[in-house]
Protein backbone atom coordinates (compact mmCIF):
# COMPACT_ATOMS: atom_id res chain seq x y z
CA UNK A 1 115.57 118.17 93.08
CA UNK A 2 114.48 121.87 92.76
CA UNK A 3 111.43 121.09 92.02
CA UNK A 4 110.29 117.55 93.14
CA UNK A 5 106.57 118.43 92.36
CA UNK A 6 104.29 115.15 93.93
CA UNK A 7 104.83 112.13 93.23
CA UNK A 8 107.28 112.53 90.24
CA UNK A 9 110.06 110.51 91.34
CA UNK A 10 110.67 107.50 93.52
CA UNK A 11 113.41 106.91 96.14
CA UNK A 12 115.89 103.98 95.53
CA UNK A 13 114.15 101.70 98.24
CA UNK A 14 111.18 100.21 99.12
CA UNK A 15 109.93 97.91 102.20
CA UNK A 16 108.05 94.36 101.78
CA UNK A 17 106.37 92.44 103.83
CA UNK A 18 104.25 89.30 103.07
CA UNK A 19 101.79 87.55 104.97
CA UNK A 20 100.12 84.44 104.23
CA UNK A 21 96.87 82.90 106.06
CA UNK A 22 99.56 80.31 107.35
CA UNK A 23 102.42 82.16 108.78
CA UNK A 24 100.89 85.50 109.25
CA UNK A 25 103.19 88.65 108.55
CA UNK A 26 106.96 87.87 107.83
CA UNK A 27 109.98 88.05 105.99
CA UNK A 28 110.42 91.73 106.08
CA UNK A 29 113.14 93.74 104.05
CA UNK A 30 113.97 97.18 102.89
CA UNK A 31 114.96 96.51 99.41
CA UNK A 32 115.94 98.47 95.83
CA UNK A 33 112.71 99.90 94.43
CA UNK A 34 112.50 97.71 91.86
CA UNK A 35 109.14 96.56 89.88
CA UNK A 36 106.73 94.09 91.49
CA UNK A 37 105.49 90.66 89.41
CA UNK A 38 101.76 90.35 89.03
CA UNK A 39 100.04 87.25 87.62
CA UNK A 40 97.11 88.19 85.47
CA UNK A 41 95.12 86.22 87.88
CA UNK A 42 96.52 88.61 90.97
CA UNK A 43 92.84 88.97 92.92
CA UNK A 44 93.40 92.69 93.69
CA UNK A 45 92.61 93.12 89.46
CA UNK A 46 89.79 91.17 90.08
CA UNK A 47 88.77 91.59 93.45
CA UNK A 48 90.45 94.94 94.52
CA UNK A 49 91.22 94.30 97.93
CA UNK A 50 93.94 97.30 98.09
CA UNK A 51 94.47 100.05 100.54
CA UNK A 52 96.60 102.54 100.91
CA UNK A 53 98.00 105.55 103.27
CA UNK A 54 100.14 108.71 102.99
CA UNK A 55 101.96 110.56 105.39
CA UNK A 56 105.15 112.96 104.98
CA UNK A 57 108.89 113.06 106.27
CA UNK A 58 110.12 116.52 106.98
CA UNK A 59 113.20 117.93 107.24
CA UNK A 60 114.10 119.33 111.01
CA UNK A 61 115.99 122.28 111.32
CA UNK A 62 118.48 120.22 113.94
CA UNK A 63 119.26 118.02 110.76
CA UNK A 64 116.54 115.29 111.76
CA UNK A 65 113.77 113.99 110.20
CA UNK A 66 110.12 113.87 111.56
CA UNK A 67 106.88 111.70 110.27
CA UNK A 68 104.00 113.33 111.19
CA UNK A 69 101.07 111.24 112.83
CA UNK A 70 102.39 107.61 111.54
CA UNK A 71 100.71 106.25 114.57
CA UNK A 72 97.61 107.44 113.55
CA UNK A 73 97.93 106.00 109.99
CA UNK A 74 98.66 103.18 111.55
CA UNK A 75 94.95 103.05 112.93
CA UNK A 76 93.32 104.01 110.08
CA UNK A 77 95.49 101.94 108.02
CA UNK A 78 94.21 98.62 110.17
CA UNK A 79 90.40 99.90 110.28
CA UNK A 80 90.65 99.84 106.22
CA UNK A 81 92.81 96.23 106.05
CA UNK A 82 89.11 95.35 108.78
CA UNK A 83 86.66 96.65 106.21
CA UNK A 84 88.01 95.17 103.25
CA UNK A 85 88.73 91.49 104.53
CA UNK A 86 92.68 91.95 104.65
CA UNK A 87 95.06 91.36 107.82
CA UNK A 88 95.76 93.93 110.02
CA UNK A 89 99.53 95.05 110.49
CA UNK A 90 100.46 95.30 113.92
CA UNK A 91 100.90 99.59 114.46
CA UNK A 92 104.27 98.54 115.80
CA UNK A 93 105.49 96.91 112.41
CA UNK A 94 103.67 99.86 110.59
CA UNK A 95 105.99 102.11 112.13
CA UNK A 96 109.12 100.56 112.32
CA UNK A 97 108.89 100.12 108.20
CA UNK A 98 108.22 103.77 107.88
CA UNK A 99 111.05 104.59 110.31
CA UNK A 100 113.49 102.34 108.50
CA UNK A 101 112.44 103.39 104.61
CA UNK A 102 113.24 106.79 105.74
CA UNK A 103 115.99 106.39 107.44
CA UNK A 104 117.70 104.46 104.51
CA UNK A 105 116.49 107.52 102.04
CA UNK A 106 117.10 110.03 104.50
CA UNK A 107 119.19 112.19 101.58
CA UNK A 108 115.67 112.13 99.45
CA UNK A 109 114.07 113.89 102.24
CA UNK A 110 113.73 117.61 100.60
CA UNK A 111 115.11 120.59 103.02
CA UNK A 112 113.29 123.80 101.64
CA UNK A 113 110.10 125.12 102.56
CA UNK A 114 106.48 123.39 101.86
CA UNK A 115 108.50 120.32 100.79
CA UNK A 116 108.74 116.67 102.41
CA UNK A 117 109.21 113.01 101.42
CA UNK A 118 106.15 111.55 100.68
CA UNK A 119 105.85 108.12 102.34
CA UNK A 120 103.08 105.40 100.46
CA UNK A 121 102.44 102.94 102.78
CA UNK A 122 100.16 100.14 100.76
CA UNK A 123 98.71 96.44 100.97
CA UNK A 124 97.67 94.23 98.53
CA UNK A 125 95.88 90.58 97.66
CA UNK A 126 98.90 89.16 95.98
CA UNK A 127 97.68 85.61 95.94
CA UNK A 128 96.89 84.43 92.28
CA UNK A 129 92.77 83.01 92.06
CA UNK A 130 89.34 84.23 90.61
CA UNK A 131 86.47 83.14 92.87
CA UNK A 132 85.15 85.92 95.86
CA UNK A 133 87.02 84.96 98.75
CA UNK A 134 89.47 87.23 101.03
CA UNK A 135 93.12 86.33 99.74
CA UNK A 136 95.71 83.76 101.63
CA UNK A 137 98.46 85.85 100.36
CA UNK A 138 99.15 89.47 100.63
CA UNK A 139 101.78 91.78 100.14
CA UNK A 140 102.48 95.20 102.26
CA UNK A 141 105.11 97.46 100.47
CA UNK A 142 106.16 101.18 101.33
CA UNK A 143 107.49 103.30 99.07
CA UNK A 144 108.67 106.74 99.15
CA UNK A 145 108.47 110.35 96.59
CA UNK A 146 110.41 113.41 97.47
CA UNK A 147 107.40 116.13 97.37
CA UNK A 148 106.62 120.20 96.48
CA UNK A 149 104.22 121.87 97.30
CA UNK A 150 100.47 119.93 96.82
CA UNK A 151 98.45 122.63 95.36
CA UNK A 152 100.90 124.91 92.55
CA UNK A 153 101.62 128.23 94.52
CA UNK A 154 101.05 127.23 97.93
CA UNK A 155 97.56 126.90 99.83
CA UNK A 156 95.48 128.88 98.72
CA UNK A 157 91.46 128.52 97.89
CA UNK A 158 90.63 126.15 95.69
CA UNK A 159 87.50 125.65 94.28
CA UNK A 160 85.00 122.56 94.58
CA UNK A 161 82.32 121.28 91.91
CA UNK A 162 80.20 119.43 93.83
CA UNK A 163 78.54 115.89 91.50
CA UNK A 164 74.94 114.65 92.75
CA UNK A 165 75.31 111.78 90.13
CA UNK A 166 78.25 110.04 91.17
CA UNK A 167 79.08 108.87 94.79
CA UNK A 168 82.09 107.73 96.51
CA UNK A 169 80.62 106.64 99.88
CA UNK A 170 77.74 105.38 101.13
CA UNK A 171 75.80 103.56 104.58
CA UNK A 172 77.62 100.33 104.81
CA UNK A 173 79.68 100.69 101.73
CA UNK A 174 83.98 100.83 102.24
CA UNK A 175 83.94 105.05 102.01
CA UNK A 176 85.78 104.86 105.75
CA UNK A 177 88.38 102.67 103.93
CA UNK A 178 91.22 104.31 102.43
CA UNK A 179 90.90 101.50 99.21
CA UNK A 180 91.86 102.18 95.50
CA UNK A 181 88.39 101.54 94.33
CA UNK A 182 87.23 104.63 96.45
CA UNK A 183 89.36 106.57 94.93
CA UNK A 184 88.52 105.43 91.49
CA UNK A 185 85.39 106.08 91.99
CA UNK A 186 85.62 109.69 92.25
CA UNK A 187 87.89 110.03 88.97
CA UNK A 188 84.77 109.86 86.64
CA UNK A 189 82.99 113.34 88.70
CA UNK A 190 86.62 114.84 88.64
CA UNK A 191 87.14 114.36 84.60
CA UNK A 192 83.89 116.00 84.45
CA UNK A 193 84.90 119.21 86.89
């Protein structure tokens, strides 16, 4: 793609891996991208227990390809599945689905400067219910985005409009959690900037 700008396109694969409260994280695959079923009873609409990560693939100039930090995602990734009442993925499995994705879409990965693959690591409550209660059932899928540049014309200054109305984080709240509703959150002060 000459220009693959962020998030515009997806690669042909995707990993998933379920776990249940009875047999814990299995049946792992890399498998075509395809679209995922929800029942309108899914308790992430309801109860948004959903977090995500991102991290990039780059191009080497030996012809490899190099994630940078997925270990440390991999931290971060468990301390949000802790806050928000989801399992933790072993680091180790974290990895080795990151490693695989992008080794199966290794021709997606972009080869010009201030480009990468993107790689969207997420997990979701995919067990079907409405009451408050952690899920049995949830789903961890990867997915991947070849990727431009994230600001238009490189990094460069950008300027911030700071909101004392709306909040994203607060003492004891999930702002340390990389969850959707954090992110929604801020979408209300960034409409108004």
């Amino acid at each position: 793609l000459a220009d693959p700008g962020f998030g515009k396109y997806f690669t042909d694969h995707m990993v998933e891996i379920s776990w249940t409260a009875e047999n814990g994280w299995h049946d792992a695959v890399v498998r075509p991208y395809a679209a995922i079923p929800m029942d309108p009873a899914g308790a992430v609409l309801h109860y948004a227990q959903s977090i995500f990560e991102g991290l990039k693939a780059y191009s080497q100039p030996d012809g490899s390809v190099a994630t940078f930090r997925p270990d440390m995602n991999a931290v971060r990734f468990q301390r949000s599945a802790h806050r928000m009442a989801l399992p933790e993925l072993p680091a180790e499995l974290f990895s080795e689905s990151i490693d695989r994705l992008v080794a199966v879409e290794r021709e997606w990965v972009p080869t010009k400067a201030e480009q990468s693959l993107y790689v969207r690591p997420f997990m979701f409550a995919s067990e079907s219910f409405l009451g408050v209660k952690p899920a049995a059932h949830v789903t961890f899928l990867v997915i991947t985005s070849p990727a431009g540049a994230y600001f238009k014309g490189g990094v460069k200054p950008v300027r911030v409009w700071l909101s004392e109305e709306y909040t994203r984080a607060a003492p004891g709240g999930t702002g340390a959690a990389k969850c959707a509703g954090n992110y929604a959150a801020s979408l209300m002060a960034q409409t108004e900037a």
